[in-house]
N, C-alpha and C. Protein backbone atom coordinates (compact mmCIF):
# COMPACT_ATOMS: atom_id res chain seq x y z
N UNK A 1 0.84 -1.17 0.00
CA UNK A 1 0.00 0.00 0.00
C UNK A 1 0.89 1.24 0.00
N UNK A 2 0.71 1.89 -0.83
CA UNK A 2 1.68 3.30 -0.68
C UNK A 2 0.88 4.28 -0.15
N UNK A 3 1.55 5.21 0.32
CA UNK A 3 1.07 6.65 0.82
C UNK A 3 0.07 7.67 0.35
N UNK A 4 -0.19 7.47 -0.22
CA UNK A 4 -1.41 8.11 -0.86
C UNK A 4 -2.53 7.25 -1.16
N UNK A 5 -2.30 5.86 -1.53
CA UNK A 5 -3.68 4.79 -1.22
C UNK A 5 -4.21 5.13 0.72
N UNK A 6 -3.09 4.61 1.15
CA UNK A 6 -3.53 5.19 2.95
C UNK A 6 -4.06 6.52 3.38
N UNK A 7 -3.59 7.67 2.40
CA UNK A 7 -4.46 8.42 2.82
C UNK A 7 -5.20 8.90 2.06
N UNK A 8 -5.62 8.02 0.86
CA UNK A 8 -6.96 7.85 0.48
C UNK A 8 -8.23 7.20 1.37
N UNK A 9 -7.90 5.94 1.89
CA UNK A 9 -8.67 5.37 2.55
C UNK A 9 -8.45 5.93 4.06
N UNK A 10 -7.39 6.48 4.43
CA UNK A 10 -7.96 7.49 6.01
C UNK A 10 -9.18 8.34 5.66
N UNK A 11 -8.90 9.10 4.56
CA UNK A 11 -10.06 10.37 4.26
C UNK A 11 -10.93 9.88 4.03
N UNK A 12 -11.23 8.80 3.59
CA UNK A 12 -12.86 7.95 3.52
C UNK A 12 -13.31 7.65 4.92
N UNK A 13 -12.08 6.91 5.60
CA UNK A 13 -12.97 6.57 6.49
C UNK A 13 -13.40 7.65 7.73
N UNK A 14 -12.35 8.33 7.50
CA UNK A 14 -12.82 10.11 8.07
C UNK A 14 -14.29 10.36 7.95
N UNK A 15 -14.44 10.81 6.91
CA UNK A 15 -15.60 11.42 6.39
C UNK A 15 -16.68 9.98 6.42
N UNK A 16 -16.68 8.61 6.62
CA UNK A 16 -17.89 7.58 6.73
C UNK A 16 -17.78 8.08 8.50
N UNK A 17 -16.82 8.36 9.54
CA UNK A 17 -17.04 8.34 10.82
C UNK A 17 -17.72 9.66 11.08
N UNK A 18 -17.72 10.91 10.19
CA UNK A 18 -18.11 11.83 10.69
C UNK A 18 -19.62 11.85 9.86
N UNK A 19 -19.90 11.00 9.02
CA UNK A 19 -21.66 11.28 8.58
C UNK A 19 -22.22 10.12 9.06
N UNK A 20 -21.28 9.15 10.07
CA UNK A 20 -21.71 8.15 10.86
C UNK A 20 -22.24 9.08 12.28
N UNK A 21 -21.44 9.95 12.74
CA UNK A 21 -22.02 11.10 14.12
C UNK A 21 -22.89 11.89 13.56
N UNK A 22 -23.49 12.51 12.26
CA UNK A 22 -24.30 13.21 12.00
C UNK A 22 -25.66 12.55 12.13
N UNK A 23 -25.51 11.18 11.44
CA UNK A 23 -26.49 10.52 11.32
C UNK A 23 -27.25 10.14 12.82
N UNK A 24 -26.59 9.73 13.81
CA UNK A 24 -26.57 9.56 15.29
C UNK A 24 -27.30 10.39 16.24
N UNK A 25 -26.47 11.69 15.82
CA UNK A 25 -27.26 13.78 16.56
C UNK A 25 -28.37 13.18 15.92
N UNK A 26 -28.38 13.44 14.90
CA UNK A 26 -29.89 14.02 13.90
C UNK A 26 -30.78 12.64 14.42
N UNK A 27 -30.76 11.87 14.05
CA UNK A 27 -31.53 10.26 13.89
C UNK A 27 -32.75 10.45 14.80
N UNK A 28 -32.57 10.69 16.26
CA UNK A 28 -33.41 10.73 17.06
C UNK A 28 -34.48 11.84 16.55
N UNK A 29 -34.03 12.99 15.91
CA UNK A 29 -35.14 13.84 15.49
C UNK A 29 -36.09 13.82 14.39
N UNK A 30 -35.53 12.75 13.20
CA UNK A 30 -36.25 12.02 12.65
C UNK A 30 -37.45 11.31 12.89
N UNK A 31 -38.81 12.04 12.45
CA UNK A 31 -40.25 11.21 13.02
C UNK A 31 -40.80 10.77 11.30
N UNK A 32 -40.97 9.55 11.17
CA UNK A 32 -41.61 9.30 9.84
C UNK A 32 -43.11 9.35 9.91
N UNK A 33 -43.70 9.21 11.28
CA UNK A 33 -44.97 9.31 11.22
C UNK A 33 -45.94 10.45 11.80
N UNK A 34 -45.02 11.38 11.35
CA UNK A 34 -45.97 12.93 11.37
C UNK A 34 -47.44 13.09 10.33
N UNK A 35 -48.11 13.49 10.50
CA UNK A 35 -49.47 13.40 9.32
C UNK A 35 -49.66 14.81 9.70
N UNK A 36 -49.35 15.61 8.81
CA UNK A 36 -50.32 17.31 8.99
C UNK A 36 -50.85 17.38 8.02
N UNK A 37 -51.92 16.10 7.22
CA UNK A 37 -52.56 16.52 6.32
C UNK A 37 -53.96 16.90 6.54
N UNK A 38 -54.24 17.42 8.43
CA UNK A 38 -55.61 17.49 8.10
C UNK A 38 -55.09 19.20 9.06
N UNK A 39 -53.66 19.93 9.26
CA UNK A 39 -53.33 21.06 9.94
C UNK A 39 -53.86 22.14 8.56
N UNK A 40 -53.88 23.31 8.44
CA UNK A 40 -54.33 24.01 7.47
C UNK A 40 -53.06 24.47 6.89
N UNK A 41 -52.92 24.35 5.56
CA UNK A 41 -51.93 24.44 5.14
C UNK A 41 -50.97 23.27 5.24
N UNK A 42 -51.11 22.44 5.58
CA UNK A 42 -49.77 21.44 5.71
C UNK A 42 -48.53 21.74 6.55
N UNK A 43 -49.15 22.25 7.51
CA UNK A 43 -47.96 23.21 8.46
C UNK A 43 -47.12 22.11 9.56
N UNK A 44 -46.60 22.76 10.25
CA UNK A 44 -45.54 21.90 11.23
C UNK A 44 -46.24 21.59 12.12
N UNK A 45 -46.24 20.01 12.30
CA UNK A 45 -46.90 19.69 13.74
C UNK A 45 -45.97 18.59 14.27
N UNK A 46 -46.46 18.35 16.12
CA UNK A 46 -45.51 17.97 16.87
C UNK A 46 -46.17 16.56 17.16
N UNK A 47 -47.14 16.84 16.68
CA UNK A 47 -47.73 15.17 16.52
C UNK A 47 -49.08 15.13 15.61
N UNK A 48 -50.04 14.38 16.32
CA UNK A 48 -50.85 13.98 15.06
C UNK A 48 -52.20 15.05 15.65
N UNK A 49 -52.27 15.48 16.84
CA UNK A 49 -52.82 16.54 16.90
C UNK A 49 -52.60 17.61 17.46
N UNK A 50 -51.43 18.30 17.01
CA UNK A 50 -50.73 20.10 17.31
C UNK A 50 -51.21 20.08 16.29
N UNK A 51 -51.63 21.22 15.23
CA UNK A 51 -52.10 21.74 14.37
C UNK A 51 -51.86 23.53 14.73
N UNK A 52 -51.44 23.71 15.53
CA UNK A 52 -51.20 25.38 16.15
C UNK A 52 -50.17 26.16 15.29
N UNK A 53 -49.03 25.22 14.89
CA UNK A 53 -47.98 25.36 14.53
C UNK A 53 -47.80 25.36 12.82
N UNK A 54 -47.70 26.32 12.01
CA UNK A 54 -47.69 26.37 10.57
C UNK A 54 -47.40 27.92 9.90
């Protein structure tokens, strides 16, 4: 392996460990089962009935 293959594959695995911690922060704030299709407008809600927020 020469020196520049190694720090080819450091900088990969750099950058897979740091959108591996992004993914981690963020993940928990991820909700797939939000429904604001009955809020007016399609606005931001905090569950399936906030509707205040839009």
């Amino acid at each position: 392996m020469t020196r520049v293959e190694f720090f080819k594959k450091l900088i990969r695995f750099g950058l897979l460990a740091l959108l591996s911690l992004i993914l981690l922060a963020l993940g928990n704030r991820i909700e797939s089962d939000k429904d604001c299709s009955k809020c007016p407008g399609n606005g931001i809600c905090k569950g399936k009935t906030d509707c205040n927020n839009y």
